[in-house]
PDB file of N, CA and C in Angstrom:
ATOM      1  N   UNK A   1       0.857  -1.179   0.000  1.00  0.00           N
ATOM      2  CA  UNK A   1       0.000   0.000   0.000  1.00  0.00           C
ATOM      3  C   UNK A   1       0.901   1.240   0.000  1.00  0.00           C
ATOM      4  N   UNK A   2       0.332   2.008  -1.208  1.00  0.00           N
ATOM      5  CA  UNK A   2       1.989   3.745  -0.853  1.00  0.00           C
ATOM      6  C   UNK A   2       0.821   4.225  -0.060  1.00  0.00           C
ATOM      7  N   UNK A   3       1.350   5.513  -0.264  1.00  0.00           N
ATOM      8  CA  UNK A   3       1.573   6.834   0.954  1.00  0.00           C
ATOM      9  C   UNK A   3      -0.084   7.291   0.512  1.00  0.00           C
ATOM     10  N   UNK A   4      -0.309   7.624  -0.930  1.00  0.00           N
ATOM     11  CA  UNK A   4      -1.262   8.403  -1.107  1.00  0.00           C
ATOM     12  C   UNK A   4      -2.975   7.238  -0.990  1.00  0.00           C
ATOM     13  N   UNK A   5      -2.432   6.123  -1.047  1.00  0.00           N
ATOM     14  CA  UNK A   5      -3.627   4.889  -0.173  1.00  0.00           C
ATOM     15  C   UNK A   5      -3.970   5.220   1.184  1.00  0.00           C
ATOM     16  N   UNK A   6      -2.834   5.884   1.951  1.00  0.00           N
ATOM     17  CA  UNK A   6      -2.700   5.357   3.209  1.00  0.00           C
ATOM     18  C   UNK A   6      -3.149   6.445   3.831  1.00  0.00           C
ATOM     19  N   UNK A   7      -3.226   7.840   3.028  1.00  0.00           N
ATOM     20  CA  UNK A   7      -3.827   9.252   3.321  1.00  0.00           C
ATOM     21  C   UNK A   7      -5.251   9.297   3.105  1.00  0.00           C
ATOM     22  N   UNK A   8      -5.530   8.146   2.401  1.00  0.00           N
ATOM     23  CA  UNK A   8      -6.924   8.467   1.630  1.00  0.00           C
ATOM     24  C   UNK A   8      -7.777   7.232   3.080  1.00  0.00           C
ATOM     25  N   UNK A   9      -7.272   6.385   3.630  1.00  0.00           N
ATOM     26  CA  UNK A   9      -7.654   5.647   4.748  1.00  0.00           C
ATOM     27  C   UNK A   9      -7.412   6.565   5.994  1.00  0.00           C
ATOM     28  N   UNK A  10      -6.715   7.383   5.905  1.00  0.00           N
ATOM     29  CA  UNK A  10      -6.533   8.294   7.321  1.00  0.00           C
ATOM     30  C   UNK A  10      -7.796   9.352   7.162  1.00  0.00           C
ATOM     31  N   UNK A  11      -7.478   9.809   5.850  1.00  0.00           N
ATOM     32  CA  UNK A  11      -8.815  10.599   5.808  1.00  0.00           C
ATOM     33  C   UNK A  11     -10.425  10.110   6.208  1.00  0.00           C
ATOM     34  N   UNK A  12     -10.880   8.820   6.096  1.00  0.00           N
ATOM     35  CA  UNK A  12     -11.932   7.959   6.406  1.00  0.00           C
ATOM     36  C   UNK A  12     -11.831   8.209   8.235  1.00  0.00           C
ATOM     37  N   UNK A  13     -10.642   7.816   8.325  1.00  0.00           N
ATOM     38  CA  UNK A  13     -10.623   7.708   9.683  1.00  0.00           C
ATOM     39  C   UNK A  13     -11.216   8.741  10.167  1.00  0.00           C
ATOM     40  N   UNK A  14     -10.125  10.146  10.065  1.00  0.00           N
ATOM     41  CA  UNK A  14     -10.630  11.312  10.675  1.00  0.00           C
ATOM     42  C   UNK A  14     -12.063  11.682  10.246  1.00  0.00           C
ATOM     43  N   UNK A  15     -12.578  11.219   9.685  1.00  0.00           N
ATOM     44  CA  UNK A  15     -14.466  11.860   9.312  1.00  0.00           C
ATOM     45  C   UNK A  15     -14.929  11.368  10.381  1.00  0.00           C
ATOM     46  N   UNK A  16     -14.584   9.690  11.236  1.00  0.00           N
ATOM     47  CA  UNK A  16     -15.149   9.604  12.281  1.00  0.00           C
ATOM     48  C   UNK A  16     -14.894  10.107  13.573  1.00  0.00           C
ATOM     49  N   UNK A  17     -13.647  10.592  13.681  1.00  0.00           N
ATOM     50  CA  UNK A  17     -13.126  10.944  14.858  1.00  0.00           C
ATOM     51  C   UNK A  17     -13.529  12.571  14.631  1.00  0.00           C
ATOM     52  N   UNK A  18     -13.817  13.360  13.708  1.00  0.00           N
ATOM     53  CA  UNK A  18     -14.939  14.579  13.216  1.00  0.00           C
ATOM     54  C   UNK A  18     -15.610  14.828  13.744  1.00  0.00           C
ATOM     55  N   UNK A  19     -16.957  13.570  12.945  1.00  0.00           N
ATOM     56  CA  UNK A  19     -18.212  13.531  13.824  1.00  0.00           C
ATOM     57  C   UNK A  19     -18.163  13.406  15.440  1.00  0.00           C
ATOM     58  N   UNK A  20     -17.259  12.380  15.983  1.00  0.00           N
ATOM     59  CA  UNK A  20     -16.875  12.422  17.648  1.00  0.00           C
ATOM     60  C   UNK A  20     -17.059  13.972  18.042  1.00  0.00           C
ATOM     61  N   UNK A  21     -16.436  14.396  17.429  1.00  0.00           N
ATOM     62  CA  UNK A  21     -15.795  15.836  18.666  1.00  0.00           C
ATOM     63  C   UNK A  21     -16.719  17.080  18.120  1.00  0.00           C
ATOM     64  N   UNK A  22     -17.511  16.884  16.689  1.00  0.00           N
ATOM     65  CA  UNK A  22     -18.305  17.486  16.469  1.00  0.00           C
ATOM     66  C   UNK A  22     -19.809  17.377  17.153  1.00  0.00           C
ATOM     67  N   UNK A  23     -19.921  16.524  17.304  1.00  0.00           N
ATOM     68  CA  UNK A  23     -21.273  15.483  18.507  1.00  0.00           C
ATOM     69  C   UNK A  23     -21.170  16.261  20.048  1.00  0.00           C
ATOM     70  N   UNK A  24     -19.783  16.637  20.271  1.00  0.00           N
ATOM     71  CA  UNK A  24     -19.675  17.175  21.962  1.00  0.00           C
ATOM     72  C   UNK A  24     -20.284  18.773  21.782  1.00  0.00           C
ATOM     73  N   UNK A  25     -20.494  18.829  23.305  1.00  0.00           N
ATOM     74  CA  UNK A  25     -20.732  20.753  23.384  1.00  0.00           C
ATOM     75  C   UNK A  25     -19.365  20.687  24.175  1.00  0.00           C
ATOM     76  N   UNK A  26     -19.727  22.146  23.739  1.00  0.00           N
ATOM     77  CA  UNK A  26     -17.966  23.062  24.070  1.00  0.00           C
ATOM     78  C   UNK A  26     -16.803  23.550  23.150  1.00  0.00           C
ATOM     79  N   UNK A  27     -16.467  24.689  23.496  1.00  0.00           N
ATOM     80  CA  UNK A  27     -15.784  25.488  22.393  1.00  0.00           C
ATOM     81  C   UNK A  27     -14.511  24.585  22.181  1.00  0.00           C
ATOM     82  N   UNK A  28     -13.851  23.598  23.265  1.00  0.00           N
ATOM     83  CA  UNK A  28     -12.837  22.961  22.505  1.00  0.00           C
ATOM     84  C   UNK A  28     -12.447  21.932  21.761  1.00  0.00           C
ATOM     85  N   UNK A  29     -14.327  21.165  22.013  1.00  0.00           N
ATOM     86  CA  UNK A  29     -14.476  20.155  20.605  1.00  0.00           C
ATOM     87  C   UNK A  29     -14.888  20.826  19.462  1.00  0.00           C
ATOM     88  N   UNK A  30     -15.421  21.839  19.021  1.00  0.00           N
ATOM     89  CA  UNK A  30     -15.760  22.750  18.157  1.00  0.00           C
ATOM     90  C   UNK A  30     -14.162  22.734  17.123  1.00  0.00           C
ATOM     91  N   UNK A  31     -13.130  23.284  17.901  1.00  0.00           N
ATOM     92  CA  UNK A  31     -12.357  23.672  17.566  1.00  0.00           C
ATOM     93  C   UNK A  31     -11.380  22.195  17.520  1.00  0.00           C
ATOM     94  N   UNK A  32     -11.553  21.452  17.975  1.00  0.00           N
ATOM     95  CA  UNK A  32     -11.043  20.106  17.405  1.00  0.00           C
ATOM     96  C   UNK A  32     -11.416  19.651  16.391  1.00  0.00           C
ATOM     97  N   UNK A  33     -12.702  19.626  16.045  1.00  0.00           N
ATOM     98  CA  UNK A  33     -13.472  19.250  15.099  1.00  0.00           C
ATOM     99  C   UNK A  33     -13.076  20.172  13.999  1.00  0.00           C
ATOM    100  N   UNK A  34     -13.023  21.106  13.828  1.00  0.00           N
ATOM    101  CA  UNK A  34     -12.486  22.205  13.030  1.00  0.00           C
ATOM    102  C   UNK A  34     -11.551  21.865  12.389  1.00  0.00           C
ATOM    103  N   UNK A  35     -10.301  21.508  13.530  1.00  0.00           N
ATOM    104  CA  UNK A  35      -8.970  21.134  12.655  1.00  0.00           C
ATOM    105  C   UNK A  35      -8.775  20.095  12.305  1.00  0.00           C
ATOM    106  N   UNK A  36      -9.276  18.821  12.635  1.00  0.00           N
ATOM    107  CA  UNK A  36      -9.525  17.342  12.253  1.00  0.00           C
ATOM    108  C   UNK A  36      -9.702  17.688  10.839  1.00  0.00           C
ATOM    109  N   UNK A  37     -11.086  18.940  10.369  1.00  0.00           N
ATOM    110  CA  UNK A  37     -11.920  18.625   9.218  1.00  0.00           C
ATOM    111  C   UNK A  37     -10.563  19.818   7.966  1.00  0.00           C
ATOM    112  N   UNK A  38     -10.271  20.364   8.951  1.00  0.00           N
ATOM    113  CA  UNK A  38      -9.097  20.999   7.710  1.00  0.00           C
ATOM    114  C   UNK A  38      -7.623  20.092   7.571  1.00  0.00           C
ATOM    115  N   UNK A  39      -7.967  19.581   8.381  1.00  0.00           N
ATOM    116  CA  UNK A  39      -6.827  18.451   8.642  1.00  0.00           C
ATOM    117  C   UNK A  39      -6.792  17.093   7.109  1.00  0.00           C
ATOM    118  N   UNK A  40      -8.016  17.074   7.465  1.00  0.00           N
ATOM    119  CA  UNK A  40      -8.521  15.919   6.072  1.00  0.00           C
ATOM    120  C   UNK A  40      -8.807  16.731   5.140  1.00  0.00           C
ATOM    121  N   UNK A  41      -9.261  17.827   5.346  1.00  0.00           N
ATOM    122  CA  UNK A  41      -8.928  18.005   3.206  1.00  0.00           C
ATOM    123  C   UNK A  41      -7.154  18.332   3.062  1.00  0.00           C
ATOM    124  N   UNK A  42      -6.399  18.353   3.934  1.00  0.00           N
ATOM    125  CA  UNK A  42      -5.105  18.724   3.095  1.00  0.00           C
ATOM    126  C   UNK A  42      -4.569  17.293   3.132  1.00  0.00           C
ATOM    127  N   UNK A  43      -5.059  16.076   3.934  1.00  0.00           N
ATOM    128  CA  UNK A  43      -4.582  14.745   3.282  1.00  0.00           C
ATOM    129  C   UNK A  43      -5.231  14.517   2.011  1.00  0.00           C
ATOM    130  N   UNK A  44      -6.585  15.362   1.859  1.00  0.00           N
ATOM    131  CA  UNK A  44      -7.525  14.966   0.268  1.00  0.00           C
ATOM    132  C   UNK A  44      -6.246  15.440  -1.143  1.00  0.00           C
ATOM    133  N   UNK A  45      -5.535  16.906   0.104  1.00  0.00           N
ATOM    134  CA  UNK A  45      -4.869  17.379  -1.780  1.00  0.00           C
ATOM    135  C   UNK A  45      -3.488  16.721  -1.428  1.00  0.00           C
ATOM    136  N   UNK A  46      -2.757  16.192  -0.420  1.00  0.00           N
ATOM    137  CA  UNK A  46      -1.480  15.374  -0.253  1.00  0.00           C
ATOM    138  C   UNK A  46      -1.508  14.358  -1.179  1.00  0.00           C
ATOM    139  N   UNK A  47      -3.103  13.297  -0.665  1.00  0.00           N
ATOM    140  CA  UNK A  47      -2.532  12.275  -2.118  1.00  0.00           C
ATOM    141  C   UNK A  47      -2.708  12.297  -2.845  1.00  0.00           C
ATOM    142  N   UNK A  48      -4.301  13.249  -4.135  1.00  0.00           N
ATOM    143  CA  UNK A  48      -4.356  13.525  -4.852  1.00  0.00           C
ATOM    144  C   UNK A  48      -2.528  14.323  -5.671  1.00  0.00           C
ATOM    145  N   UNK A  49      -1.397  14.898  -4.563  1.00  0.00           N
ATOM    146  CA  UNK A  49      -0.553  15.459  -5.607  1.00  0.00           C
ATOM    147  C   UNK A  49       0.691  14.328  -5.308  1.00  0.00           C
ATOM    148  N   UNK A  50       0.828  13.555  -4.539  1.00  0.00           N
ATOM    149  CA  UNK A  50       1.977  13.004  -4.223  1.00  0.00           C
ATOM    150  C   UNK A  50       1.420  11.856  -5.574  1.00  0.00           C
ATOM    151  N   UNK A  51       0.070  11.275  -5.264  1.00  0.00           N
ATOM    152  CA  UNK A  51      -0.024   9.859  -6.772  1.00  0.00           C
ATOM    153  C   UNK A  51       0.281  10.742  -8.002  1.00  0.00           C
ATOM    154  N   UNK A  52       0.094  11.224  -7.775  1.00  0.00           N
ATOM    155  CA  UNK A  52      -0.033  12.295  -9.448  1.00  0.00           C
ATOM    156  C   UNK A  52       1.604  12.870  -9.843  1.00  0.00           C
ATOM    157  N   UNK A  53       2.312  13.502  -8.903  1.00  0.00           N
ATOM    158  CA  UNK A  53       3.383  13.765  -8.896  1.00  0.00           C
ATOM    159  C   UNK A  53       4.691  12.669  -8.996  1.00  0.00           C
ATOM    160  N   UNK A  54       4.394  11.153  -8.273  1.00  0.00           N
ATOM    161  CA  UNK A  54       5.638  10.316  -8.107  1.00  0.00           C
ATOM    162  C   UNK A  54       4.809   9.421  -8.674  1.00  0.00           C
ATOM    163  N   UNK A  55       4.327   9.409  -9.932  1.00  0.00           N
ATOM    164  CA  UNK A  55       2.350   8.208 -10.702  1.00  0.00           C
ATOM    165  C   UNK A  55       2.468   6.757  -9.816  1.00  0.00           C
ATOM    166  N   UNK A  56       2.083   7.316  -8.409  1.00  0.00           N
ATOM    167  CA  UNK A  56       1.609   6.131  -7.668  1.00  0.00           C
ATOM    168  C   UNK A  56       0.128   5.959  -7.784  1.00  0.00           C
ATOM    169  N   UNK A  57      -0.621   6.184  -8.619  1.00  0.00           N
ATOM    170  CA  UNK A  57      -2.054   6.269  -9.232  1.00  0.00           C
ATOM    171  C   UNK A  57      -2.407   4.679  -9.126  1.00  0.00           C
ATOM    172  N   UNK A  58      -3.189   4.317  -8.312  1.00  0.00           N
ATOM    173  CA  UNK A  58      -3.521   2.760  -8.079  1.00  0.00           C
ATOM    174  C   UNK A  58      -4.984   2.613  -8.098  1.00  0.00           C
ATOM    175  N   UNK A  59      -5.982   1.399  -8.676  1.00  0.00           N
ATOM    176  CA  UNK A  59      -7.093   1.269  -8.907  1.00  0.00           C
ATOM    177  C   UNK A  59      -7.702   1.704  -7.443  1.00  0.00           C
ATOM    178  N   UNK A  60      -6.883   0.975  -6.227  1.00  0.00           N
ATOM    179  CA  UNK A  60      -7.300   1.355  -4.865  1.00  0.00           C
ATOM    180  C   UNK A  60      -7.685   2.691  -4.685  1.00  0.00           C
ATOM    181  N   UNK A  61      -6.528   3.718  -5.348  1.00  0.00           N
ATOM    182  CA  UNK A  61      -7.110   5.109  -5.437  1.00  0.00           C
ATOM    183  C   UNK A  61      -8.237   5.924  -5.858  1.00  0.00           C
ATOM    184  N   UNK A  62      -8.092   5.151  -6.900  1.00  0.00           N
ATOM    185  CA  UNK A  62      -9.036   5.686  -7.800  1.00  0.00           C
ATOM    186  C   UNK A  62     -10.739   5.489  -7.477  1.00  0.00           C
ATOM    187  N   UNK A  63     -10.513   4.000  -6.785  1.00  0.00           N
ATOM    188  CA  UNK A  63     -11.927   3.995  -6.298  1.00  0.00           C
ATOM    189  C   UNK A  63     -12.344   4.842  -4.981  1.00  0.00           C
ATOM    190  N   UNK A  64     -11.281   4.604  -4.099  1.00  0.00           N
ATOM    191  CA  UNK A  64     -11.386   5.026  -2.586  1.00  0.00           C
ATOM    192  C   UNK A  64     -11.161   6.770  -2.414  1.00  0.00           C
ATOM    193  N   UNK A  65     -10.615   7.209  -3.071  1.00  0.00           N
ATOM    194  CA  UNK A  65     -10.496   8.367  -3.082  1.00  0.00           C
ATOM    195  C   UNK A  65     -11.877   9.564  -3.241  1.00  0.00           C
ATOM    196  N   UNK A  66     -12.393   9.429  -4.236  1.00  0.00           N
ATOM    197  CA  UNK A  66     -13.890   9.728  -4.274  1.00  0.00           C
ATOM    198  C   UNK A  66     -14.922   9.639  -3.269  1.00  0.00           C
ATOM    199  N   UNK A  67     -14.911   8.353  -2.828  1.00  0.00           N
ATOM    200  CA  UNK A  67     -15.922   7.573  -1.500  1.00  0.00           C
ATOM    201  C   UNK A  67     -15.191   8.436  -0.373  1.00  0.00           C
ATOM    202  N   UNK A  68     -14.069   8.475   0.199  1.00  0.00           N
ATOM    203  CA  UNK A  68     -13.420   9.030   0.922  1.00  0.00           C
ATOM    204  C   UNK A  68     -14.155  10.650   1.079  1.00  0.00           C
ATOM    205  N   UNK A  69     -13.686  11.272  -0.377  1.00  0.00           N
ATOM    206  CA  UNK A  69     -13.925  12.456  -0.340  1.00  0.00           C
ATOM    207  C   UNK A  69     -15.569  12.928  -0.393  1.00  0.00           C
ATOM    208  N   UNK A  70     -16.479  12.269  -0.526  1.00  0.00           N
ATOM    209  CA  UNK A  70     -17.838  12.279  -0.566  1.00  0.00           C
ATOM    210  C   UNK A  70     -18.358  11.524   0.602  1.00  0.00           C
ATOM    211  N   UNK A  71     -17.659  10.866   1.580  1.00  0.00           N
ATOM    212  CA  UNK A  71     -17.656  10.661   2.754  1.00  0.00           C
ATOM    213  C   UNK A  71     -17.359  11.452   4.061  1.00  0.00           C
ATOM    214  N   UNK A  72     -16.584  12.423   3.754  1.00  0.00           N
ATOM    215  CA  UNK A  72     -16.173  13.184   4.530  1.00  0.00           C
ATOM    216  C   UNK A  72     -16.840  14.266   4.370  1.00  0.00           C
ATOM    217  N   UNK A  73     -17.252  14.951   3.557  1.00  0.00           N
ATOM    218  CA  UNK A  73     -18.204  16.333   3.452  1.00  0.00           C
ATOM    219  C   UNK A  73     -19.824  15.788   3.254  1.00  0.00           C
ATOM    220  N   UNK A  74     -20.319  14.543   2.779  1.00  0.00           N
ATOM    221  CA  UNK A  74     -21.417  14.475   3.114  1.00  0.00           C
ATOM    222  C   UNK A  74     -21.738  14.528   5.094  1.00  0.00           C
ATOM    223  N   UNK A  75     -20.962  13.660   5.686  1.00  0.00           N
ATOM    224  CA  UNK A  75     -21.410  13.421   7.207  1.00  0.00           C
ATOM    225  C   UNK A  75     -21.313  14.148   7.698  1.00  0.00           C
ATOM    226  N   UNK A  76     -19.734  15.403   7.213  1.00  0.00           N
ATOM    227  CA  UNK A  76     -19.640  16.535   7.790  1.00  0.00           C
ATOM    228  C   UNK A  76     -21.054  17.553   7.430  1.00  0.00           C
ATOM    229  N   UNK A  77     -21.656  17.819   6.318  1.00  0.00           N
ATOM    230  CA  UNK A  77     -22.269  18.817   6.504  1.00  0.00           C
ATOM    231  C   UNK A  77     -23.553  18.180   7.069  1.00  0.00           C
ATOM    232  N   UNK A  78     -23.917  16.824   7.080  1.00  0.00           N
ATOM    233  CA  UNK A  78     -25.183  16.265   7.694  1.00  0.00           C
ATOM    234  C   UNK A  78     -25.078  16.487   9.473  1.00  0.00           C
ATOM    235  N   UNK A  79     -23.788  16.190   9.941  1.00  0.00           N
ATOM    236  CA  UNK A  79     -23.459  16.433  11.428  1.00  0.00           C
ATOM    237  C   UNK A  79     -23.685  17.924  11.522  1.00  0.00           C
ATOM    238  N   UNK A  80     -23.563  19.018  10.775  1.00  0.00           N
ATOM    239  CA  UNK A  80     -23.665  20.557  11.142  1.00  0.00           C
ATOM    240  C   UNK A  80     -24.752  20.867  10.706  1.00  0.00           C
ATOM    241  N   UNK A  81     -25.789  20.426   9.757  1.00  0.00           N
ATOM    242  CA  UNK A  81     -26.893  20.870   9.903  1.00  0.00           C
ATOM    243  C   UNK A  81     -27.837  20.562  10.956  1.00  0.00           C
ATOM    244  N   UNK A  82     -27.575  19.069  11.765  1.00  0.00           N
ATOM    245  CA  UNK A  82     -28.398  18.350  12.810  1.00  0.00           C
ATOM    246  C   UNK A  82     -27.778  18.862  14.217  1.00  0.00           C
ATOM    247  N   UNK A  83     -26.966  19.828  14.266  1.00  0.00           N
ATOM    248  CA  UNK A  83     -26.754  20.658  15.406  1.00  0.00           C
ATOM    249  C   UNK A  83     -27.836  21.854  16.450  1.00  0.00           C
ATOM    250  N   UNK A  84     -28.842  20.893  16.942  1.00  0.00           N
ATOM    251  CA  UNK A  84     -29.883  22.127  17.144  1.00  0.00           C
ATOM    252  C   UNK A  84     -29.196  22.938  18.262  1.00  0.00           C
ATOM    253  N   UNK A  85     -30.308  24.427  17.733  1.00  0.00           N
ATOM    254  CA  UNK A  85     -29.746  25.526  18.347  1.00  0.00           C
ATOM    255  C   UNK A  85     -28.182  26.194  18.488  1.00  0.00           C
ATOM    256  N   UNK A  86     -27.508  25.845  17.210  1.00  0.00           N
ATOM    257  CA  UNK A  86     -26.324  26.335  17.258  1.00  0.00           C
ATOM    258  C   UNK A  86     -26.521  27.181  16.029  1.00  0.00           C
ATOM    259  N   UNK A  87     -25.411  28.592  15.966  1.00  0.00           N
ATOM    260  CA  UNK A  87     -25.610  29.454  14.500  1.00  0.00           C
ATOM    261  C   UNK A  87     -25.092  28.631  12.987  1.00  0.00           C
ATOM    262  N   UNK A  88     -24.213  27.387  13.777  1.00  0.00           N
ATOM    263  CA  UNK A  88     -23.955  26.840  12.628  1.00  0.00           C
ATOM    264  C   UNK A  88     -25.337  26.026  11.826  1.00  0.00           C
ATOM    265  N   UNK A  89     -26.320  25.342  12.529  1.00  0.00           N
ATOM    266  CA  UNK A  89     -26.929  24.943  11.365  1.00  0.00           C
ATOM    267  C   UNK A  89     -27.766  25.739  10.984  1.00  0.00           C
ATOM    268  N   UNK A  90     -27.609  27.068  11.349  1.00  0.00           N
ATOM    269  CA  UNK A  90     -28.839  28.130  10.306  1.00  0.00           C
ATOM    270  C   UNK A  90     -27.961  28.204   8.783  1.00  0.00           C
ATOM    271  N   UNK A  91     -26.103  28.737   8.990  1.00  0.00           N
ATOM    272  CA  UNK A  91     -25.738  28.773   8.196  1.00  0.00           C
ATOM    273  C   UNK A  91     -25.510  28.344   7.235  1.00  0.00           C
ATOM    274  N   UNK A  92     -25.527  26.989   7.396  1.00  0.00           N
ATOM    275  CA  UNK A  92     -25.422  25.406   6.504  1.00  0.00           C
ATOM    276  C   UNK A  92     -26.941  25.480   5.426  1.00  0.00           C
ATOM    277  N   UNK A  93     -28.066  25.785   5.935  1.00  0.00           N
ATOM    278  CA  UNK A  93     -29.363  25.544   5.280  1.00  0.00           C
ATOM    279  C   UNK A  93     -29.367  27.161   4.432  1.00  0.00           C
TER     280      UNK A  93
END
């Protein structure tokens, strides 16, 4: 398995450990959750440029990468709109 497989499985990971700290009250899961979720899109553009850059481009990628990335912003924006009474899910709708 290379590097840009292994970013695209970390990224899966962190969507759940996301939702975790996005699920808590308090300004310092807020802000965990925050950087988890900017955290995983810069593994989204790491392996998108490292396969592309050193053509470690693998069918594994190609499938998982997508699911990954449509995994992570679907739950994310479904977890912030189902936030009642916070300003974030007015902003989301």
């Amino acid at each position: 398995m290379n590097l840009p497989n292994k970013l695209t499985i970390t990224r899966i990971i962190l969507t759940f450990v996301f939702i975790y700290f996005i699920s808590k009250d308090g300004l310092s899961f807020v802000v965990a959750a925050t950087l988890l979720f900017i955290l995983a899109c810069l593994t989204d553009f790491a392996d998108g440029y490292i396969a592309k850059k050193y053509h470690l481009v693998s069918d594994f990628g190609k499938l998982m990468d997508p699911i990954a990335d449509k995994f992570l912003i679907g739950k994310s924006v479904k977890k912030i709109v189902y936030i009642p009474g916070k300003i974030i899910s007015f902003v989301t709708v």
